[in-house]
Protein backbone atom coordinates (compact mmCIF):
# COMPACT_ATOMS: atom_id res chain seq x y z
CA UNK A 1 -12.38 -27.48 16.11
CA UNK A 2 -15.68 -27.21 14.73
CA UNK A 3 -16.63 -24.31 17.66
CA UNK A 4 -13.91 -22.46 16.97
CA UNK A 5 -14.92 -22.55 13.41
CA UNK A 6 -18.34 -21.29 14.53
CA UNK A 7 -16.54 -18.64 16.79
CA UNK A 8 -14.66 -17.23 13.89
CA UNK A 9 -17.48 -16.89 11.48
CA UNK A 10 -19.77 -15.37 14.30
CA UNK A 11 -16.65 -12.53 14.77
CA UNK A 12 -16.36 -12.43 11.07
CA UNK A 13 -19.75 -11.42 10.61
CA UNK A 14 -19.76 -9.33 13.88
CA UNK A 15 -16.73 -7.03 11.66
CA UNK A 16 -18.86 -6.88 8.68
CA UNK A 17 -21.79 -5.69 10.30
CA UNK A 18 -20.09 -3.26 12.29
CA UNK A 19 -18.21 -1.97 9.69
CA UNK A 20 -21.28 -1.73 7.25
CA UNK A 21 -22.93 0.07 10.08
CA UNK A 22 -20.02 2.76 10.01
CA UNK A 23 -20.12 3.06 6.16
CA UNK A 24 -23.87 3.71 6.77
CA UNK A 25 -23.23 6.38 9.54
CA UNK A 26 -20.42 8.18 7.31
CA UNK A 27 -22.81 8.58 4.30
CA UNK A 28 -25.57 9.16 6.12
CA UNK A 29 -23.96 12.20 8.06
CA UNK A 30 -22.35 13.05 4.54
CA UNK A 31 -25.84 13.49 2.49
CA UNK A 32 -27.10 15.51 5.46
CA UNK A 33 -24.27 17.82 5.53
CA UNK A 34 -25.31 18.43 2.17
CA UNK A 35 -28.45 19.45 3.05
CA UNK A 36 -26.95 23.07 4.01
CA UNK A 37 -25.31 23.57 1.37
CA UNK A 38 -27.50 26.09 -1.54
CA UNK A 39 -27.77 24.21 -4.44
CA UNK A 40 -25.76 27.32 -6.39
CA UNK A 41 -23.45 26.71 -4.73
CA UNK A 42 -20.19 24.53 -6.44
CA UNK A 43 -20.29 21.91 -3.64
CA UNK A 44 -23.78 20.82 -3.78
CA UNK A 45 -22.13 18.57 -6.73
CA UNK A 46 -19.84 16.60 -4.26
CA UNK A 47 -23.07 15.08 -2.57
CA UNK A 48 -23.28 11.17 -2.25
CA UNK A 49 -26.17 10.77 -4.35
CA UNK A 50 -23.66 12.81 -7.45
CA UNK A 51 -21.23 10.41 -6.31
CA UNK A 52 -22.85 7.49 -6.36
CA UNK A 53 -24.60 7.53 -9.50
CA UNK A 54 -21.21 8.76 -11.19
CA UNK A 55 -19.73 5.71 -9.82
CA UNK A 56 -22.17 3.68 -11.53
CA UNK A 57 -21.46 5.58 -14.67
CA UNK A 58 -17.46 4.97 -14.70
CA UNK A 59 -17.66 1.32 -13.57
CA UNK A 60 -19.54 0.47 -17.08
CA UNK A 61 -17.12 2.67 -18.62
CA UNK A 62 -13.36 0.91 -20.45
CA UNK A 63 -12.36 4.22 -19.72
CA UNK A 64 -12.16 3.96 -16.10
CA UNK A 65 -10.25 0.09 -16.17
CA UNK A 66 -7.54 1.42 -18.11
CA UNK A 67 -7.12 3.93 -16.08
CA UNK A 68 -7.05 1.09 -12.63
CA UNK A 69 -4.88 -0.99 -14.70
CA UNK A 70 -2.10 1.26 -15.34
CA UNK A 71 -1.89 1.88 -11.68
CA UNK A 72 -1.77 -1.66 -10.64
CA UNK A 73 0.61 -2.00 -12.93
CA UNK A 74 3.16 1.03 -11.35
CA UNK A 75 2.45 -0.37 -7.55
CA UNK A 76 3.44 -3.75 -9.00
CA UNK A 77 6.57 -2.56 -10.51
CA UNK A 78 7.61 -0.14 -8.07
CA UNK A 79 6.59 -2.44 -5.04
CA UNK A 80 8.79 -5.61 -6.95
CA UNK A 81 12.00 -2.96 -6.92
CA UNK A 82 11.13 -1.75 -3.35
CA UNK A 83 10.95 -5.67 -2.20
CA UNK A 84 13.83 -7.13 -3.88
CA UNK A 85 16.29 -4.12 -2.30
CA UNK A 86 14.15 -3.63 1.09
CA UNK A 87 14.73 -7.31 1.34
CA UNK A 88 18.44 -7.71 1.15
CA UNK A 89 19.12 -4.03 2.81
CA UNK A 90 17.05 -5.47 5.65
CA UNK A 91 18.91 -8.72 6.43
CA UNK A 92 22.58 -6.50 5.86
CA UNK A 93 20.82 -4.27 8.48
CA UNK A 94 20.16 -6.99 11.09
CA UNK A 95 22.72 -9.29 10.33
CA UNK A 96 25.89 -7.01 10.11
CA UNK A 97 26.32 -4.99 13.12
CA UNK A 98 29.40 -2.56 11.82
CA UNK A 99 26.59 -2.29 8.97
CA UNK A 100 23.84 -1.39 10.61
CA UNK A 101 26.09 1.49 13.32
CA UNK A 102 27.40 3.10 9.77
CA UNK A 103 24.43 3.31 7.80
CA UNK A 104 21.98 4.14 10.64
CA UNK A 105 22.40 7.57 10.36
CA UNK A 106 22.21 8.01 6.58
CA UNK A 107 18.80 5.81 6.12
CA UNK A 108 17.29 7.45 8.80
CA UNK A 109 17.81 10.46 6.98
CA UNK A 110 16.50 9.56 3.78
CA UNK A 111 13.62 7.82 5.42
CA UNK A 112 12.33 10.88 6.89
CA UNK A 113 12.56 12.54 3.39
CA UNK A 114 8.90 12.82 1.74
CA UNK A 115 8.83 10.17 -1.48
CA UNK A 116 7.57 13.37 -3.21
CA UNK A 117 10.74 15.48 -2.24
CA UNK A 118 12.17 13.64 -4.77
CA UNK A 119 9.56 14.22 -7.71
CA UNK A 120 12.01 16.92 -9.46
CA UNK A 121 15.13 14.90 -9.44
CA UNK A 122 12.88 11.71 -10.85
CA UNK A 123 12.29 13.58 -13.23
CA UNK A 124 15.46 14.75 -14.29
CA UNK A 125 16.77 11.39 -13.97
CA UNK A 126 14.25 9.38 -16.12
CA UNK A 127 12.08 11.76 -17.71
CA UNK A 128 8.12 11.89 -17.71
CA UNK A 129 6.32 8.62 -17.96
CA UNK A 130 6.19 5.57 -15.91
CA UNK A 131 9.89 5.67 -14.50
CA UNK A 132 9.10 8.72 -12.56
CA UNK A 133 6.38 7.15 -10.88
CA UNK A 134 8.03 3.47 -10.23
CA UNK A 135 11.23 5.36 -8.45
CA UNK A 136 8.80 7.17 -6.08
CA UNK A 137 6.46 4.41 -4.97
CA UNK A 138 9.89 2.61 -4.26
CA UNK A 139 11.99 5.50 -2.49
CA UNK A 140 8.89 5.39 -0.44
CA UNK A 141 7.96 1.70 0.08
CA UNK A 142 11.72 0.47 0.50
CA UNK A 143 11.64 1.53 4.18
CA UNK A 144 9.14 -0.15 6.19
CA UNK A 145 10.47 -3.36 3.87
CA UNK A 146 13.84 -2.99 4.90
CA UNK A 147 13.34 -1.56 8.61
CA UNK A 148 11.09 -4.91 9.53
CA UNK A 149 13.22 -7.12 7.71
CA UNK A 150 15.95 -6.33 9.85
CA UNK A 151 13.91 -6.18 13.01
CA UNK A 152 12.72 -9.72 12.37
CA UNK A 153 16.41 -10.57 12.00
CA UNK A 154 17.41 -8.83 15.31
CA UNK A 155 14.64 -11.14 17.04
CA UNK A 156 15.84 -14.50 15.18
CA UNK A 157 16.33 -16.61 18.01
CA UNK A 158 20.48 -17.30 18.14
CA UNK A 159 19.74 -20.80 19.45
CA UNK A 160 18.01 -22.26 16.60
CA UNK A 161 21.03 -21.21 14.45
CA UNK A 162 23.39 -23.21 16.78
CA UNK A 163 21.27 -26.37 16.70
CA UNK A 164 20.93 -26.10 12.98
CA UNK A 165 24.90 -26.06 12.50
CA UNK A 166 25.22 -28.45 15.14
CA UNK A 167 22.79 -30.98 13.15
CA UNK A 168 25.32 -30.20 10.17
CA UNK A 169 22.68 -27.64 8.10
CA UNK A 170 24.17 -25.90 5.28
CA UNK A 171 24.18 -22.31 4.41
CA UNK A 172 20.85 -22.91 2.33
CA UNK A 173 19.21 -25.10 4.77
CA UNK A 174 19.38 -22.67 7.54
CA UNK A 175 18.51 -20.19 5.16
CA UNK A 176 15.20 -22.00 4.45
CA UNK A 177 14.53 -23.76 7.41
CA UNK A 178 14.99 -21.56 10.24
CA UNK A 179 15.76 -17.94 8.30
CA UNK A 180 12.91 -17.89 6.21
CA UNK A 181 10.10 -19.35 8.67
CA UNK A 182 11.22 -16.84 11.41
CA UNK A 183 11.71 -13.48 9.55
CA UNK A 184 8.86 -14.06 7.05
CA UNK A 185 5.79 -12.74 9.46
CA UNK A 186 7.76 -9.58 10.10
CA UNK A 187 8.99 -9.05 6.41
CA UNK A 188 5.24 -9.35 4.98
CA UNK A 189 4.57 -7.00 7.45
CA UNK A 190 6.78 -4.66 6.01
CA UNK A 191 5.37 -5.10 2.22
CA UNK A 192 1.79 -4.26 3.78
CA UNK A 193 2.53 -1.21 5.23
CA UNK A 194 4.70 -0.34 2.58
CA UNK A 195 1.62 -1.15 0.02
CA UNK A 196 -0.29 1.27 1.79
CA UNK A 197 2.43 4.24 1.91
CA UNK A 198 2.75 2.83 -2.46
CA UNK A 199 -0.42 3.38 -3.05
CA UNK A 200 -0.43 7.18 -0.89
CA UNK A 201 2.58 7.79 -2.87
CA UNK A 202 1.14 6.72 -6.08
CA UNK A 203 -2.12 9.03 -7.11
CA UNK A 204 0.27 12.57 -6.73
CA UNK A 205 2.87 10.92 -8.77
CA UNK A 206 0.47 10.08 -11.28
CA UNK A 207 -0.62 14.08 -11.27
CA UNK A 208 2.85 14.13 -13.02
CA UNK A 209 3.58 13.53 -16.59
CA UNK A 210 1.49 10.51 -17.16
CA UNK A 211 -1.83 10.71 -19.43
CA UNK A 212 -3.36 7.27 -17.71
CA UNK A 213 -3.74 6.15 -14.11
CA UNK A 214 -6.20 7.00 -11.30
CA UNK A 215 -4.22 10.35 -10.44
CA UNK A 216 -4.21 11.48 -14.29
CA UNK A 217 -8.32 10.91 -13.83
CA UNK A 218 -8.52 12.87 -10.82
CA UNK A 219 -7.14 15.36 -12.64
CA UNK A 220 -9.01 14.91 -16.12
CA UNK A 221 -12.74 14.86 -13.48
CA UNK A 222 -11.43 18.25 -12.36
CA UNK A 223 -10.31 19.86 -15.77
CA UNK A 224 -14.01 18.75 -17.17
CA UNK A 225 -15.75 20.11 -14.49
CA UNK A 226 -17.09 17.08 -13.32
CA UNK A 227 -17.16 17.06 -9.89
CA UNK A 228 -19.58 14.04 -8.79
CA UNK A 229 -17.04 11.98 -10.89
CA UNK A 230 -14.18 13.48 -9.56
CA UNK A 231 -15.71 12.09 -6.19
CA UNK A 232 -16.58 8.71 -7.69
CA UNK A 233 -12.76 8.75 -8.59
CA UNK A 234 -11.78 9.31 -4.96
CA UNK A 235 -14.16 6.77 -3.70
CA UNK A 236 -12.90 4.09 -6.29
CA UNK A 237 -8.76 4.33 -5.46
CA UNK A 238 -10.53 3.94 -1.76
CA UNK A 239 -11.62 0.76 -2.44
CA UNK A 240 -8.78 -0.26 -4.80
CA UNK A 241 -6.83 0.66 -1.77
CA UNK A 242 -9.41 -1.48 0.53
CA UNK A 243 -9.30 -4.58 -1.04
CA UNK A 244 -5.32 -3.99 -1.72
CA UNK A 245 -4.69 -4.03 1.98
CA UNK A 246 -7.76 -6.42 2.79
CA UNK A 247 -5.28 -8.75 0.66
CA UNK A 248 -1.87 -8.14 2.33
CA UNK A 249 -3.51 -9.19 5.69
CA UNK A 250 -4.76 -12.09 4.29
CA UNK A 251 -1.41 -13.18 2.99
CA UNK A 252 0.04 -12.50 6.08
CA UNK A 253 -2.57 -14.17 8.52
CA UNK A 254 -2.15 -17.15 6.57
CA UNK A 255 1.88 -16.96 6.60
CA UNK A 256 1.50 -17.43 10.61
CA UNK A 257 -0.56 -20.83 10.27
């Protein structure tokens, strides 16, 4: 035990250096790209030494985590109404088959519609504001919840169901002890990819009718004419996003053990 302990730190730290190495690389090729470009000229201010120091601006800023908090808050909401339909539509989908021939067809349709598509009639439907935004990040997210979910019900091993009736299980108790423990990988699965699409979904929605969010202060950076913060902007909803997903897999690497 204590070797493989030793194993998995040595790997850890083997990704961490290897990945710092790459972050190196990228910036490094990044500031000399810059070095061609004539300092009158309008991109000279999207170097990484602009950036940088603008991201050390907004980060002592209260400015900048309101503007992180109100979009946690929308992928929270709009991933809670993506899980708790993806969820249920997902076990109708793998557990029903007469379900899942009729309705094939029609989700597969609206799944390869962009979330965006669907900006104008969000709009008409609940205005401008944070409804708008919570109905996109969930038109988007619902599908990879729901299309795992039933995949992870398709796999469910049909044996374990009969021994669990045959031991005299109720509904509830299969439900919980062999449902739950075999679709659960493959559903979390779902909600991190579907975090990821959210959070794609959720900085052009909030270029929409909102005055708050990381989106809204991509936009404010650009209407001010500040373009090394518009770049420390960009670089902050990539590590938001980062650590989001960094997260998911956690969750779900520690659902398998």
């Amino acid at each position: 035990m204590g070797k493989l302990r030793v194993l998995s730190s040595v790997s850890l730290m083997r990704t961490i250096i290897y990945g710092l190495i790459g972050v190196v690389a990228f910036v490094g090729l990044w500031w000399l790209t810059m070095l061609f470009i004539d300092e009158a000229n309008i991109l000279s201010q999207f170097g990484p030494i602009e950036a940088f120091i603008a991201l050390g601006d907004i980060f002592t800023q209260k400015e900048l985590a309101n503007h992180i908090y109100a979009s946690l808050k929308r992928i929270l909401v709009g991933m809670g109404f993506a899980i708790i339909t993806g969820v249920p539509l997902g076990f109708l989908i793998g557990s029903i088959k007469i379900f899942e021939l009729t309705s094939a067809g029609v989700f597969q349709f609206i799944r390869m519609i962009s979330p965006l598509s669907w900006t104008p009639l969000a709009i008409i439907l609940f205005g401008v504001g944070d409804n708008p935004v919570y109905f996109l990040i969930a038109i988007g997210a619902i599908w990879p919840i729901a299309l795992n979910t039933a995949d992870s019900i398709g796999r469910l091993n049909r044996g374990w169901l009969l021994v669990s009736k045959t031991l005299g299980a109720s509904r509830y108790e299969e439900l919980k002890s062999v449902i739950w423990p075999a679709t659960k990988p493959g559903i979390l699965l779902g909600i991190r990819l579907a975090v990821g699409l959210a959070w794609i979904i959720l900085v052009p929605a909030e270029m929409l009718g909102v005055d708050s969010g990381l989106g809204y202060y991509i936009l404010d950076t650009r209407d001010r004419f500040e373009y090394s913060e518009l770049i420390a902007a960009i670089i902050t909803i990539g590590l938001l996003g980062l650590c989001l997903d960094i997260l998911t897999r956690v969750i779900l690497k520690n659902s398998r053990t």
